[in-house]
PDB file of N, CA and C in Angstrom:
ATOM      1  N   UNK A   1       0.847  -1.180   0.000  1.00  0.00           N
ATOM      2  CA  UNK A   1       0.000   0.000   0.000  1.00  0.00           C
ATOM      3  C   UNK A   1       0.890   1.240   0.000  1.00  0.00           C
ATOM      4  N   UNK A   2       0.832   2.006  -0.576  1.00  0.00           N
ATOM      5  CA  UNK A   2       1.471   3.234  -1.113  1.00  0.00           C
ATOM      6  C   UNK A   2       0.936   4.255  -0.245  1.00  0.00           C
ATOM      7  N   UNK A   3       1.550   5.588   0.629  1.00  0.00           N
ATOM      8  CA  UNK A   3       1.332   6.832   1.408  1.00  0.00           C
ATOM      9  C   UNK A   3       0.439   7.267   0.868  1.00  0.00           C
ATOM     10  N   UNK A   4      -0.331   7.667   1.288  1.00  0.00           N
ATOM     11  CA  UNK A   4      -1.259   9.091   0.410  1.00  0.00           C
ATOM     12  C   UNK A   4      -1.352  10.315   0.934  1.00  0.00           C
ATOM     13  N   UNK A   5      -1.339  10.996  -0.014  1.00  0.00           N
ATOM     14  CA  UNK A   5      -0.842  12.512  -0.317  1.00  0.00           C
ATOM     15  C   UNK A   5      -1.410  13.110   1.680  1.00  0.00           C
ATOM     16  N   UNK A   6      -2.541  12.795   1.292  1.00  0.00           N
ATOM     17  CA  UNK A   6      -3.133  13.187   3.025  1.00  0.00           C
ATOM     18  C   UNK A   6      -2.114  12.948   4.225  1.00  0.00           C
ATOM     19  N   UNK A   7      -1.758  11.371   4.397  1.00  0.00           N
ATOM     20  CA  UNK A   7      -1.346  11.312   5.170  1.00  0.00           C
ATOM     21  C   UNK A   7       0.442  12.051   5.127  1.00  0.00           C
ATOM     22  N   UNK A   8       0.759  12.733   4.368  1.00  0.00           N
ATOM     23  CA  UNK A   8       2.044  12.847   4.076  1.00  0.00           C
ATOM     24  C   UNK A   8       2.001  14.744   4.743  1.00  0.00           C
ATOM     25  N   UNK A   9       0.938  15.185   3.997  1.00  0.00           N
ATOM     26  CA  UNK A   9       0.489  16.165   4.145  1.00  0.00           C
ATOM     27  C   UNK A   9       0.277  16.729   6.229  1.00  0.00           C
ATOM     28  N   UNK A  10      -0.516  15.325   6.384  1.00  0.00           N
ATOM     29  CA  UNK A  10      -0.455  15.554   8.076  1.00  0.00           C
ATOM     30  C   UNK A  10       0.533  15.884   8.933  1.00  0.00           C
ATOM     31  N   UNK A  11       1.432  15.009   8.589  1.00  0.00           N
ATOM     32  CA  UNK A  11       3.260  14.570   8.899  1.00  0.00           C
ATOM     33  C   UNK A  11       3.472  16.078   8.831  1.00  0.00           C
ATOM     34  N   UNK A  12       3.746  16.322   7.929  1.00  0.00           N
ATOM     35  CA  UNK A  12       4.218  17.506   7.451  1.00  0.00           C
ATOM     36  C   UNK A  12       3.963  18.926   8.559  1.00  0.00           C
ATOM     37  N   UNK A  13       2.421  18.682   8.996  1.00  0.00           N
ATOM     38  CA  UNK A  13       1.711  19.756   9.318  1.00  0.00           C
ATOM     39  C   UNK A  13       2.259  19.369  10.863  1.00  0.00           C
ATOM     40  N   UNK A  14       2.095  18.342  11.236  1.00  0.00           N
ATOM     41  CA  UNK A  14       2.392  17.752  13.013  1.00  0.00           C
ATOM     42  C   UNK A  14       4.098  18.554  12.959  1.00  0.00           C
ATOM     43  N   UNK A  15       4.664  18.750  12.201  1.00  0.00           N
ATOM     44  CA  UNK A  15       5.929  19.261  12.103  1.00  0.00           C
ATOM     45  C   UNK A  15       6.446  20.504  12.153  1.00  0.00           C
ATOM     46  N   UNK A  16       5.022  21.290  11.831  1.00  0.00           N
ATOM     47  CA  UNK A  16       5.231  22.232  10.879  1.00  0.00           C
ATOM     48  C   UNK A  16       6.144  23.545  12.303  1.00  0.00           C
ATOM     49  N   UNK A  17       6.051  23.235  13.530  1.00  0.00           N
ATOM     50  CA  UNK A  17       6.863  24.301  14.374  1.00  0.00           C
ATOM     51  C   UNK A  17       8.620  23.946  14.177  1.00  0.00           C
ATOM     52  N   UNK A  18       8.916  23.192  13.483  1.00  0.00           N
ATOM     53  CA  UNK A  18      10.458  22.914  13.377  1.00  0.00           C
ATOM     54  C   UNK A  18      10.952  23.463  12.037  1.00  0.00           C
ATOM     55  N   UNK A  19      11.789  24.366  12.270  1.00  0.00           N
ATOM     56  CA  UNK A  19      12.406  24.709  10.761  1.00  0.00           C
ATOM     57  C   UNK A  19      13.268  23.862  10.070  1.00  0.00           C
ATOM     58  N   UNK A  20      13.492  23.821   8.736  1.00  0.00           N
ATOM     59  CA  UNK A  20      14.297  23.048   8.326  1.00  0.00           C
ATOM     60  C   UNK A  20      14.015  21.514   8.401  1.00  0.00           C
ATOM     61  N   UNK A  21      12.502  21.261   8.188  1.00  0.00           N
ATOM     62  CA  UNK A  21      12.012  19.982   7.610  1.00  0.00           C
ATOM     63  C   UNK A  21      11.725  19.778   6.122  1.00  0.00           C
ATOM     64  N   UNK A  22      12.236  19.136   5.694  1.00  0.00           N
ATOM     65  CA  UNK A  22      11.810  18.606   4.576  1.00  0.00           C
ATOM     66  C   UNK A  22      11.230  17.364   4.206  1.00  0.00           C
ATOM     67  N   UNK A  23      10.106  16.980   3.334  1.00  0.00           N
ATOM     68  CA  UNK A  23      10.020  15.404   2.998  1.00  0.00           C
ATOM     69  C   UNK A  23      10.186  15.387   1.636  1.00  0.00           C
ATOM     70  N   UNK A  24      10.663  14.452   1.085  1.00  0.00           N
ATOM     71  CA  UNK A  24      10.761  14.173  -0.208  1.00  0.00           C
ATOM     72  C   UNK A  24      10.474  12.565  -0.673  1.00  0.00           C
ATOM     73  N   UNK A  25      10.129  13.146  -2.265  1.00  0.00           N
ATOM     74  CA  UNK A  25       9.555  11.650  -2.471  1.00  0.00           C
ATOM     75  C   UNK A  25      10.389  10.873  -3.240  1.00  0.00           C
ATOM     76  N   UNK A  26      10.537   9.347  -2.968  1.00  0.00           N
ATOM     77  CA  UNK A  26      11.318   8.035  -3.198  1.00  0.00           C
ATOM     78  C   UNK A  26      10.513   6.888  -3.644  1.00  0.00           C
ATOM     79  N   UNK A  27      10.333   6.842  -4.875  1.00  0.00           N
ATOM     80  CA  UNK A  27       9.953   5.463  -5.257  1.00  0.00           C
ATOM     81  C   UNK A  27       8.627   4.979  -4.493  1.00  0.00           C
ATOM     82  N   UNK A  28       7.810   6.336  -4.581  1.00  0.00           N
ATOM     83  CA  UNK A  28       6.300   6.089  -4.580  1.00  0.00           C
ATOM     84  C   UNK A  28       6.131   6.288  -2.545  1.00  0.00           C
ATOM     85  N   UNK A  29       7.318   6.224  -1.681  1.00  0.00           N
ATOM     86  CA  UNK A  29       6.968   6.428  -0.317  1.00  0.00           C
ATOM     87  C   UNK A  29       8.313   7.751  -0.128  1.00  0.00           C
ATOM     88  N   UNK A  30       8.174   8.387   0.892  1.00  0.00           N
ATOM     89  CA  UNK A  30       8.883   9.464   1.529  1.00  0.00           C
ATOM     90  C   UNK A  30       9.789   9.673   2.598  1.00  0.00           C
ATOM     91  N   UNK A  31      10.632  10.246   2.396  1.00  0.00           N
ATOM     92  CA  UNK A  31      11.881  10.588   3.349  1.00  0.00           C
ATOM     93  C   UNK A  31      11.777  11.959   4.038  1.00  0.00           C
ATOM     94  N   UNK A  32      11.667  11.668   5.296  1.00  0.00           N
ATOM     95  CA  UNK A  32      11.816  13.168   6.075  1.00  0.00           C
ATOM     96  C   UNK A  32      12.990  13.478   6.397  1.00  0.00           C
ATOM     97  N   UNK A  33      13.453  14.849   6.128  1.00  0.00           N
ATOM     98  CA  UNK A  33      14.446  15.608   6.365  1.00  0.00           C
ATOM     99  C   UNK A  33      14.620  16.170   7.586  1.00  0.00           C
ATOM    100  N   UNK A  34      15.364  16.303   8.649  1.00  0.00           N
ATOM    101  CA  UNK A  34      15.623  17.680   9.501  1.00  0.00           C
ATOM    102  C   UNK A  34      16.862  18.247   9.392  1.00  0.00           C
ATOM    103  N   UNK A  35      17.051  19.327   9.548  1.00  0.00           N
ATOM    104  CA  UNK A  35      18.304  19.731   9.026  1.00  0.00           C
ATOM    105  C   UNK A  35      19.647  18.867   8.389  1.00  0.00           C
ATOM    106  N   UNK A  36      19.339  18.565   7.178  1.00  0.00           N
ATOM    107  CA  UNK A  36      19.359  17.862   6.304  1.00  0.00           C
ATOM    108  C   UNK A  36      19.994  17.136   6.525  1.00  0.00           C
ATOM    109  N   UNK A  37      19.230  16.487   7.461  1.00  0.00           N
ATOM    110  CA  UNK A  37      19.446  14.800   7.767  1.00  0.00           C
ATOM    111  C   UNK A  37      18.572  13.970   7.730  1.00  0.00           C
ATOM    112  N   UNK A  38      18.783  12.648   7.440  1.00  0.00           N
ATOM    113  CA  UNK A  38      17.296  11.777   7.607  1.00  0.00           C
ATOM    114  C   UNK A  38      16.908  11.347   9.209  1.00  0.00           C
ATOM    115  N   UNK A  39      15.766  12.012   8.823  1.00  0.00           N
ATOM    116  CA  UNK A  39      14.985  11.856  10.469  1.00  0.00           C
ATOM    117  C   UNK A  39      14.159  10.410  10.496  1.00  0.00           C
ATOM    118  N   UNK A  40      13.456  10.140   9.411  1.00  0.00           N
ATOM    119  CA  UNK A  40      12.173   9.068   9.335  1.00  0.00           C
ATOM    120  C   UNK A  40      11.743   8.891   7.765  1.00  0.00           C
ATOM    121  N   UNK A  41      11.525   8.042   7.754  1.00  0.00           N
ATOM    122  CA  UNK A  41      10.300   7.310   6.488  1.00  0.00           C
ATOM    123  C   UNK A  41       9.167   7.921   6.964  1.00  0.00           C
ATOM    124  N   UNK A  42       8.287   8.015   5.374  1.00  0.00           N
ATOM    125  CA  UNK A  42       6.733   7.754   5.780  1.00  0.00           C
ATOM    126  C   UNK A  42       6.905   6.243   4.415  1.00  0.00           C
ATOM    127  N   UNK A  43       6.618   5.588   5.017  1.00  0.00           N
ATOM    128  CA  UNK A  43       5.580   4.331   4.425  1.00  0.00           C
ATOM    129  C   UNK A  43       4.367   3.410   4.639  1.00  0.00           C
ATOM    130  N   UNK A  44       3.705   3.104   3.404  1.00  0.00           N
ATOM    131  CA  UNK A  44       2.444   2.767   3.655  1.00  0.00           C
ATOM    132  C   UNK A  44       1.677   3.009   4.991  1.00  0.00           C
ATOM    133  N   UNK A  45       1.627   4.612   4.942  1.00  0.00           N
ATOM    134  CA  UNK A  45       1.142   5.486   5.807  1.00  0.00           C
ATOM    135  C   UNK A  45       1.260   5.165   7.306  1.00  0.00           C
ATOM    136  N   UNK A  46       2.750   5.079   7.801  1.00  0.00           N
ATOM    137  CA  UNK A  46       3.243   5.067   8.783  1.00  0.00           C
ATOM    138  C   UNK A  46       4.428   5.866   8.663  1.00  0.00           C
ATOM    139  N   UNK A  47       4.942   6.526   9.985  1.00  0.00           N
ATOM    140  CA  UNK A  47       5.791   7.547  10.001  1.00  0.00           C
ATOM    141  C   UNK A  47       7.006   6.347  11.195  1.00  0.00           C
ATOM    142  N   UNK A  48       7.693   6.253   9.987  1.00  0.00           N
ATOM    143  CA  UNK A  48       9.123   5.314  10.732  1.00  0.00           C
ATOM    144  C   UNK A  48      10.475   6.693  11.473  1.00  0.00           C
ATOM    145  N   UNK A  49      10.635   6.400  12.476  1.00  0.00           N
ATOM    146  CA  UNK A  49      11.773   7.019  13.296  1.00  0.00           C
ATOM    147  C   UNK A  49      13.029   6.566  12.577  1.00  0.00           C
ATOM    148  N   UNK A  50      14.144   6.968  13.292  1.00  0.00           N
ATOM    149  CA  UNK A  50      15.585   6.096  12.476  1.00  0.00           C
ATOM    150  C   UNK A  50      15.701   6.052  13.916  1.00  0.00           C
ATOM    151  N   UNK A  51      16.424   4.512  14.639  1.00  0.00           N
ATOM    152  CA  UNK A  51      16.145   4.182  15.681  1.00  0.00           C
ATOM    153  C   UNK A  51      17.583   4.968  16.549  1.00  0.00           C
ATOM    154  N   UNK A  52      17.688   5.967  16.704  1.00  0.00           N
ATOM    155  CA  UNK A  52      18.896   6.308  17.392  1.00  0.00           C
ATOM    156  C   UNK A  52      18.559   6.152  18.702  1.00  0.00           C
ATOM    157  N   UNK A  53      19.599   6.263  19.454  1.00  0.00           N
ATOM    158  CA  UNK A  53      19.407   6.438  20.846  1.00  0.00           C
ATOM    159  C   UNK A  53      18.567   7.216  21.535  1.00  0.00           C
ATOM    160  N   UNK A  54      18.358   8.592  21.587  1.00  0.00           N
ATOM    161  CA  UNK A  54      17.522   9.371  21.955  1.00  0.00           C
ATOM    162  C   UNK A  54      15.660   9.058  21.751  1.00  0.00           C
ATOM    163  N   UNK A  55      16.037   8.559  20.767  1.00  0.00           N
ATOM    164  CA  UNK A  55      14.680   8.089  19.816  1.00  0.00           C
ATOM    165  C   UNK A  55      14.257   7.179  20.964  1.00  0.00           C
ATOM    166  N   UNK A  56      15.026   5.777  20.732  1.00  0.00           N
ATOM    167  CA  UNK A  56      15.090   4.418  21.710  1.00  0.00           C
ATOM    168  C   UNK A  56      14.637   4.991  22.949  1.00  0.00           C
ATOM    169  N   UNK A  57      15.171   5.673  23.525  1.00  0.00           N
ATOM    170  CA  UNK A  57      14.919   6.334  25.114  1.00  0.00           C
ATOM    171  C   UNK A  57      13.559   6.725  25.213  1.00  0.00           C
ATOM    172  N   UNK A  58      13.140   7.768  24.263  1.00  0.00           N
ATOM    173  CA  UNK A  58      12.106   8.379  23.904  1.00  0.00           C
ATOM    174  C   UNK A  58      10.685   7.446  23.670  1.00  0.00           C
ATOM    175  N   UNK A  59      10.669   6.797  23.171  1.00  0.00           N
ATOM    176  CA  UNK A  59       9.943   5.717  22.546  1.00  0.00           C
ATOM    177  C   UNK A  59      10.113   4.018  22.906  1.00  0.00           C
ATOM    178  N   UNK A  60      10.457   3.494  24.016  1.00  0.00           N
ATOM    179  CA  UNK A  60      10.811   1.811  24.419  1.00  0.00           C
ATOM    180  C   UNK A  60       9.909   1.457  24.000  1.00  0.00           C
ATOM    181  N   UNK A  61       8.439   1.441  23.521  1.00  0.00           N
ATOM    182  CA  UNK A  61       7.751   0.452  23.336  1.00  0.00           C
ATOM    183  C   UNK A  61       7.105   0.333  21.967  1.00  0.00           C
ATOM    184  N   UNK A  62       7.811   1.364  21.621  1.00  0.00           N
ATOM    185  CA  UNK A  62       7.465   1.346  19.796  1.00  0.00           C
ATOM    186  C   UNK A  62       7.900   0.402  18.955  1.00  0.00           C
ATOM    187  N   UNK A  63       7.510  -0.684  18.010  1.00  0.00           N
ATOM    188  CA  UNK A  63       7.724  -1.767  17.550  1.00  0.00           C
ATOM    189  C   UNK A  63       8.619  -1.332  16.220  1.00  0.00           C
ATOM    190  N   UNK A  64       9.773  -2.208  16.318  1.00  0.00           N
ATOM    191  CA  UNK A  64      11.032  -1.776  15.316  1.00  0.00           C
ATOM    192  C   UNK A  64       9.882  -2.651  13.685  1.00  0.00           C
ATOM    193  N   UNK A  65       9.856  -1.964  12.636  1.00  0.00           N
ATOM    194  CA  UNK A  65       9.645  -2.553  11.649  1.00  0.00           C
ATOM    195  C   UNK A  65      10.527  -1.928  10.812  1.00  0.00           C
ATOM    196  N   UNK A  66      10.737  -2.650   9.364  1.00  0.00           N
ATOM    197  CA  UNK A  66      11.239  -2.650   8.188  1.00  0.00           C
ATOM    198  C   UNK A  66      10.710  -1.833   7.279  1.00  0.00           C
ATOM    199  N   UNK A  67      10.890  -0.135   6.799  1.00  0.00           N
ATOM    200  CA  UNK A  67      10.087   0.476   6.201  1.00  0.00           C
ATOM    201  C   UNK A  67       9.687  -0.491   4.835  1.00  0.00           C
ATOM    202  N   UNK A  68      10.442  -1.405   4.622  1.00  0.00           N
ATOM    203  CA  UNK A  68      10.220  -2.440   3.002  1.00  0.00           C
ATOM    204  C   UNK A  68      11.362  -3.107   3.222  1.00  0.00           C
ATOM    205  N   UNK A  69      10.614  -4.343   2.286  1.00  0.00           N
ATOM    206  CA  UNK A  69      11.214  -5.589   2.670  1.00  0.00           C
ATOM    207  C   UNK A  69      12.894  -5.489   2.524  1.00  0.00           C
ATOM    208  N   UNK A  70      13.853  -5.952   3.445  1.00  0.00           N
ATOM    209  CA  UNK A  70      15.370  -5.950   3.286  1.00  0.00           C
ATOM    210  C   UNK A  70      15.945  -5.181   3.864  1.00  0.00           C
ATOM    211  N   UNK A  71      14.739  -4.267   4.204  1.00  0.00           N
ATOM    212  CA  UNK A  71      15.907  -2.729   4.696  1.00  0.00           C
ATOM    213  C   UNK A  71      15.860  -2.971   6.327  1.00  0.00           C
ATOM    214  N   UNK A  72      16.808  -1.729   6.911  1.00  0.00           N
ATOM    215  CA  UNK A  72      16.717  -2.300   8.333  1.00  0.00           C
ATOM    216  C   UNK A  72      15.730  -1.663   9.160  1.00  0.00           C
ATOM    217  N   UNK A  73      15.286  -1.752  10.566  1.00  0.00           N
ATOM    218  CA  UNK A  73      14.170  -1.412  10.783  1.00  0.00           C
ATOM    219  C   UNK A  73      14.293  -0.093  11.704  1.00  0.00           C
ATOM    220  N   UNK A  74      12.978   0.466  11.536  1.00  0.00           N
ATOM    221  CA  UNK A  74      13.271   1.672  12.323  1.00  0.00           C
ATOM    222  C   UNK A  74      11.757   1.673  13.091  1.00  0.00           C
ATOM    223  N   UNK A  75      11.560   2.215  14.114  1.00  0.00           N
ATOM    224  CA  UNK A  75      10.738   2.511  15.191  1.00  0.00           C
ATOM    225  C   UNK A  75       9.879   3.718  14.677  1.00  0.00           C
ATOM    226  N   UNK A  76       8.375   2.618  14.518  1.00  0.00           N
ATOM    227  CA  UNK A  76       7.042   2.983  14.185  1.00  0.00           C
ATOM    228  C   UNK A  76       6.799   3.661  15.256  1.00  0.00           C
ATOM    229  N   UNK A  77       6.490   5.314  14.763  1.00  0.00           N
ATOM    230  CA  UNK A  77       6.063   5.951  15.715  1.00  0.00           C
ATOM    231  C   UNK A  77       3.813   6.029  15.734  1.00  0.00           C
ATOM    232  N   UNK A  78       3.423   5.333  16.343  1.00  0.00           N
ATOM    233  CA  UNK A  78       2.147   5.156  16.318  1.00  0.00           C
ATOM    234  C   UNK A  78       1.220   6.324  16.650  1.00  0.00           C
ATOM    235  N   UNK A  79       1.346   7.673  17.284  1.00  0.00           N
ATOM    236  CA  UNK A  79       1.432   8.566  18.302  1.00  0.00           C
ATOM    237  C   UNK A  79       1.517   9.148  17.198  1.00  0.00           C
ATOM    238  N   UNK A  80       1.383   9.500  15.803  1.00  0.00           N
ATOM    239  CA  UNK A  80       1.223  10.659  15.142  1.00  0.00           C
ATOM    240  C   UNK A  80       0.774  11.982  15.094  1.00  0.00           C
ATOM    241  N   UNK A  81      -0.139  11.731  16.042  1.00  0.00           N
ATOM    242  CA  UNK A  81      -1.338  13.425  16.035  1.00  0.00           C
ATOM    243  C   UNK A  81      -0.980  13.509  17.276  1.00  0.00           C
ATOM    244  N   UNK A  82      -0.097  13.469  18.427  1.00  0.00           N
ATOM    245  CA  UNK A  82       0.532  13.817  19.334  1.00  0.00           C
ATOM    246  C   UNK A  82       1.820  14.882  18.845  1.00  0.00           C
ATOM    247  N   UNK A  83       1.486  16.514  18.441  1.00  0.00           N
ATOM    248  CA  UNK A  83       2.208  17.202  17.452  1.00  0.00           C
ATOM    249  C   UNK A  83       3.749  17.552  18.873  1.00  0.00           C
ATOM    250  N   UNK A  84       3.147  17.793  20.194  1.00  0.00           N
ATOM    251  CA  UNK A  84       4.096  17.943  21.052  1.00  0.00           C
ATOM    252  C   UNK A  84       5.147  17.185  20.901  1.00  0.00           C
ATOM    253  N   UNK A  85       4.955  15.619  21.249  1.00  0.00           N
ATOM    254  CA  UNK A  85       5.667  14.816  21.255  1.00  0.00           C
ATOM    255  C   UNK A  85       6.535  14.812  20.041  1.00  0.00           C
ATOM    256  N   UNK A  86       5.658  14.883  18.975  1.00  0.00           N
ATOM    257  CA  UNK A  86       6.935  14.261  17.136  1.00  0.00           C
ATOM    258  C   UNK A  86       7.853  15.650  18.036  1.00  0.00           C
ATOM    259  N   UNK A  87       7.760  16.969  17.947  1.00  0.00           N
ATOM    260  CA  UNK A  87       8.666  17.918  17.921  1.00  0.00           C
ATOM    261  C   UNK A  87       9.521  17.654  18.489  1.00  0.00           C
ATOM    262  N   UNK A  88       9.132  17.402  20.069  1.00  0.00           N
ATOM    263  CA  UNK A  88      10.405  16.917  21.019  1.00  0.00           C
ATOM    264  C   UNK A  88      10.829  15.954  20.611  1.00  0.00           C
ATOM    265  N   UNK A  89      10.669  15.228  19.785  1.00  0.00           N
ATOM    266  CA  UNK A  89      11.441  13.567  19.500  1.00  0.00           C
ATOM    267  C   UNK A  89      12.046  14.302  18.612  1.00  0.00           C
ATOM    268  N   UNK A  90      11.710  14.708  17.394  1.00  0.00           N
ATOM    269  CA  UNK A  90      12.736  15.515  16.402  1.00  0.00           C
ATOM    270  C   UNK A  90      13.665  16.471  16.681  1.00  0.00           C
ATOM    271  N   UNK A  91      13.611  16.748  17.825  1.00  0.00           N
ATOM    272  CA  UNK A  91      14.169  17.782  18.658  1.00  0.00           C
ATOM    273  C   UNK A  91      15.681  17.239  19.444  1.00  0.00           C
ATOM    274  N   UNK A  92      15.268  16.623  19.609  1.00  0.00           N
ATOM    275  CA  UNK A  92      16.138  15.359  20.583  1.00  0.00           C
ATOM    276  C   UNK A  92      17.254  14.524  19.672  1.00  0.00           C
ATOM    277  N   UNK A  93      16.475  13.922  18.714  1.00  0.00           N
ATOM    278  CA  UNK A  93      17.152  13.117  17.812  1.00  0.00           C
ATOM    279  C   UNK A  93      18.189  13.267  17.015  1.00  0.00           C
ATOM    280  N   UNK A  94      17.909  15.239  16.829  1.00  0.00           N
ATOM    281  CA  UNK A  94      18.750  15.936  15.928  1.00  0.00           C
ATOM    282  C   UNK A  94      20.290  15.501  15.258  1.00  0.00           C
ATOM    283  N   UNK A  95      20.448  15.776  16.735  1.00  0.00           N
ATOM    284  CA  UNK A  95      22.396  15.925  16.981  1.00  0.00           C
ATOM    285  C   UNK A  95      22.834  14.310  16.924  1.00  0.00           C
ATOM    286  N   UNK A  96      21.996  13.359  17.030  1.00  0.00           N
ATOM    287  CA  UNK A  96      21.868  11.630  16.761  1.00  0.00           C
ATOM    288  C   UNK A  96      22.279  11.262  15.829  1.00  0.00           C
ATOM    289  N   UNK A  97      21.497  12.124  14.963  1.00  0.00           N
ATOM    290  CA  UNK A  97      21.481  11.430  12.984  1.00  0.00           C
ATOM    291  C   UNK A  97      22.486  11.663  12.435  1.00  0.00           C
ATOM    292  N   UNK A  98      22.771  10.505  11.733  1.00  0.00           N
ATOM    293  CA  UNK A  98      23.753  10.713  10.672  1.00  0.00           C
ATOM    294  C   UNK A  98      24.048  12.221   9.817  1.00  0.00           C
ATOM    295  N   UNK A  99      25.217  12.766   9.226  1.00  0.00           N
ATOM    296  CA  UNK A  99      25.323  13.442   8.502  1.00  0.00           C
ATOM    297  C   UNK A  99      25.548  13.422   7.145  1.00  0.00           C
ATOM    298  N   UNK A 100      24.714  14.247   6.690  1.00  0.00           N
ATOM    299  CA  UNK A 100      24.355  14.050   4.426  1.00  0.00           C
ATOM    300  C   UNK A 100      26.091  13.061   4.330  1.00  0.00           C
ATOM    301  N   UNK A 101      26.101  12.372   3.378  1.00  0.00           N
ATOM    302  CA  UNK A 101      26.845  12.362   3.055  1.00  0.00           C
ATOM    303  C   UNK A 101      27.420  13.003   1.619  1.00  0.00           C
ATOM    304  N   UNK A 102      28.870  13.556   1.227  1.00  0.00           N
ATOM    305  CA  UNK A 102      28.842  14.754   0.485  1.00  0.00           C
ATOM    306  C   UNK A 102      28.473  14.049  -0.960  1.00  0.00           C
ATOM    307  N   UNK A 103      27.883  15.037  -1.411  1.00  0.00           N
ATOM    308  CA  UNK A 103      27.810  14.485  -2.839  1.00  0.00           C
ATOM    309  C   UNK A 103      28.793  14.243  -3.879  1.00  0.00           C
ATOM    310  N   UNK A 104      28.841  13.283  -4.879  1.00  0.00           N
ATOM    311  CA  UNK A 104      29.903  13.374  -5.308  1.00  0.00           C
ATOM    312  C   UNK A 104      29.719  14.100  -6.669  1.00  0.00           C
ATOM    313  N   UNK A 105      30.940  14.334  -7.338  1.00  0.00           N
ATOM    314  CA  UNK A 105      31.234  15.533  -8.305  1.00  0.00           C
ATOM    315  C   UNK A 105      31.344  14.929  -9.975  1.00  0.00           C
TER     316      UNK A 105
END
């Protein structure tokens, strides 16, 4: 089952007090940005965490799934329309995430 525009749109909006979010689209599902880093998936209209530590702390009982088949899993945040919470988790997670890696030339 493929995101729909709505639910991508929500994400977006539960977000919307953090600057420097972006989502972009991948092969029919979406990648969220925070300062241009990857914060989360949206797939088949679930909003996946990237399981860092802060996250883990934040979230113990959130069930690790596979945004698609092979890949590794990241922590289904279920708690979507809880707009407080995504912020402080995105908030938190920041300084966690990986950095872009540079593009090449």
């Amino acid at each position: 089952m493929a995101t729909s525009k709505e639910f991508v749109n929500f994400v977006t909006a539960q977000l919307s007090d953090l600057n420097e979010i972006a989502v972009r689209s991948m092969m029919g599902e979406y990648i969220v940005y925070y300062k241009s880093r990857i914060a989360a998936y949206i797939c088949d209209n679930r909003l996946l965490i990237k399981p860092v530590p802060k996250a883990l702390e934040l979230m113990p009982d959130a069930p690790l799934v596979p945004p698609y088949a092979g890949a590794k899993e990241m922590l289904w945040l279920q708690g979507v329309e809880n707009k407080e919470f995504l912020t402080k988790l995105f908030l938190a997670i920041c300084n966690e995430l990986p950095q872009p890696k540079p593009k090449k030339k």
